[in-house]
Protein backbone atom coordinates (compact mmCIF):
# COMPACT_ATOMS: atom_id res chain seq x y z
CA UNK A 1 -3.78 -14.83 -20.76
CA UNK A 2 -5.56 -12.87 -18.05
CA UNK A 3 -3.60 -9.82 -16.61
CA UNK A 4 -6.15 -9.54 -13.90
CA UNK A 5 -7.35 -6.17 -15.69
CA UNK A 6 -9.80 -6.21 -18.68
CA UNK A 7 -10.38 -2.59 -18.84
CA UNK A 8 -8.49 0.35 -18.55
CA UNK A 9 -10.79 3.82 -18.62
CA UNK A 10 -8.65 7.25 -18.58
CA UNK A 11 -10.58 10.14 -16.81
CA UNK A 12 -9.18 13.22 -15.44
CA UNK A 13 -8.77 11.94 -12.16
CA UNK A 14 -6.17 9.11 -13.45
CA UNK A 15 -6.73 5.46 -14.10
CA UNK A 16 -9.77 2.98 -13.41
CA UNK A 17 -8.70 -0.58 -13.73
CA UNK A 18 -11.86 -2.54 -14.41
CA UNK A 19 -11.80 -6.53 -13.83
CA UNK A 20 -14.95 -8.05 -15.86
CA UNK A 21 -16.53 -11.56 -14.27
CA UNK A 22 -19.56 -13.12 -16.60
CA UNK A 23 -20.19 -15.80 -14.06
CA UNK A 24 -23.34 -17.73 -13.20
CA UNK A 25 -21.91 -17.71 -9.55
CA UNK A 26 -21.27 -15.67 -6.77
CA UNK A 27 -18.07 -13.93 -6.86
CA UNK A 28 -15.23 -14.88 -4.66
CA UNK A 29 -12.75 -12.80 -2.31
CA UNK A 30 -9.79 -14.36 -5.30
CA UNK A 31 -11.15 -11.59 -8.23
CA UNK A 32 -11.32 -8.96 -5.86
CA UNK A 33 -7.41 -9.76 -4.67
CA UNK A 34 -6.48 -10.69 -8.19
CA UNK A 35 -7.64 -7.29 -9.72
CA UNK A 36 -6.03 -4.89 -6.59
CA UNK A 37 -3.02 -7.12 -7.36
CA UNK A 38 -2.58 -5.89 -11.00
CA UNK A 39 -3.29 -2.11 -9.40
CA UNK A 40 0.53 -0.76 -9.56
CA UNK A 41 1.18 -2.92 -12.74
CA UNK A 42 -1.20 -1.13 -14.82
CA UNK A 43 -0.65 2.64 -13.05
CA UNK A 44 -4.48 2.42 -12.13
CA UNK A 45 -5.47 4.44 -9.41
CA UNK A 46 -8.63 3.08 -8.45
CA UNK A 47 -9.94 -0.82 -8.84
CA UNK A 48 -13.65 -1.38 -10.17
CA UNK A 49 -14.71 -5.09 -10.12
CA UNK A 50 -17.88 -5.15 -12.32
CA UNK A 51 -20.18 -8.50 -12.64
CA UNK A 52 -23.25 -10.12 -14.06
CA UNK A 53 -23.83 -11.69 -10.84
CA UNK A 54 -23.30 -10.86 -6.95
CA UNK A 55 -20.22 -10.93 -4.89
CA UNK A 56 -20.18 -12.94 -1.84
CA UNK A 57 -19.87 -11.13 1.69
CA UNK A 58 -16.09 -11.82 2.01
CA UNK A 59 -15.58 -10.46 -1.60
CA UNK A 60 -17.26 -7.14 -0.33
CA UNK A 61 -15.32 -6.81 2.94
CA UNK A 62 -12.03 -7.55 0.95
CA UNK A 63 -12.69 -4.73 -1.48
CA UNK A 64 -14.01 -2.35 1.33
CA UNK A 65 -10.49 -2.80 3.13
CA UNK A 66 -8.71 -2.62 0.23
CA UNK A 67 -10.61 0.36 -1.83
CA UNK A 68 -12.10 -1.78 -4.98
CA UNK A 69 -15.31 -0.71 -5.73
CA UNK A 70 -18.21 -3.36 -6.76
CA UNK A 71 -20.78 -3.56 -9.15
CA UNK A 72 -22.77 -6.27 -9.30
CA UNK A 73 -26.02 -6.94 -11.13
CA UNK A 74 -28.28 -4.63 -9.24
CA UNK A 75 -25.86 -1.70 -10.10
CA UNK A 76 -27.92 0.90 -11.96
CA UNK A 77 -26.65 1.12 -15.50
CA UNK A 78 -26.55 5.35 -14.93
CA UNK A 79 -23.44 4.84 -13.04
CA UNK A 80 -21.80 3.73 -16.38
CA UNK A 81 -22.76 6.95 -17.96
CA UNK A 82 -21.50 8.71 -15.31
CA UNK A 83 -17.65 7.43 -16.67
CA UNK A 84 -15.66 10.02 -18.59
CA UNK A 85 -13.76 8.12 -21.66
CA UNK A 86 -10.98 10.20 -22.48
CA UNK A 87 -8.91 7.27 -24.66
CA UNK A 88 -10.39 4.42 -26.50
């Protein structure tokens, strides 16, 4: 069953809910709505949407209206060292 969140990371600024797409596609405005919609349900305070592919241009208005950050496959791996694990 999908929840609409794969990943939840803990740092000291709260909660990151991370929604995972492995998707030969582009990546529709629906993952980017489905993951902010599981936002209060998991106590996240921030929504990252992270792909193997691209996002198409109405996917990355939607998530710059409604705060979800994207990374799609030209996002430098460095940012994901930059993350703070505090609980496994």
């Amino acid at each position: 069953m999908d929840e609409g969140i794969d990943l939840i990371i803990e740092i000291s600024d709260g909660r990151i809910g991370v929604k995972c797409k492995r998707y030969s596609g582009k990546i529709s405005v629906s993952t980017v709505q489905e993951a902010y919609a599981k936002k209060d349900m998991h106590d996240c305070d921030k929504i990252l949407a992270v792909t193997n592919s691209y996002f198409t241009a109405p996917a990355v208005k939607m998530a710059e209206k409604i705060n979800v950050v994207l990374w799609d496959h030209d996002e430098p791996v460095t940012e994901l060292l930059e993350v703070q694990i505090l609980y496994w």
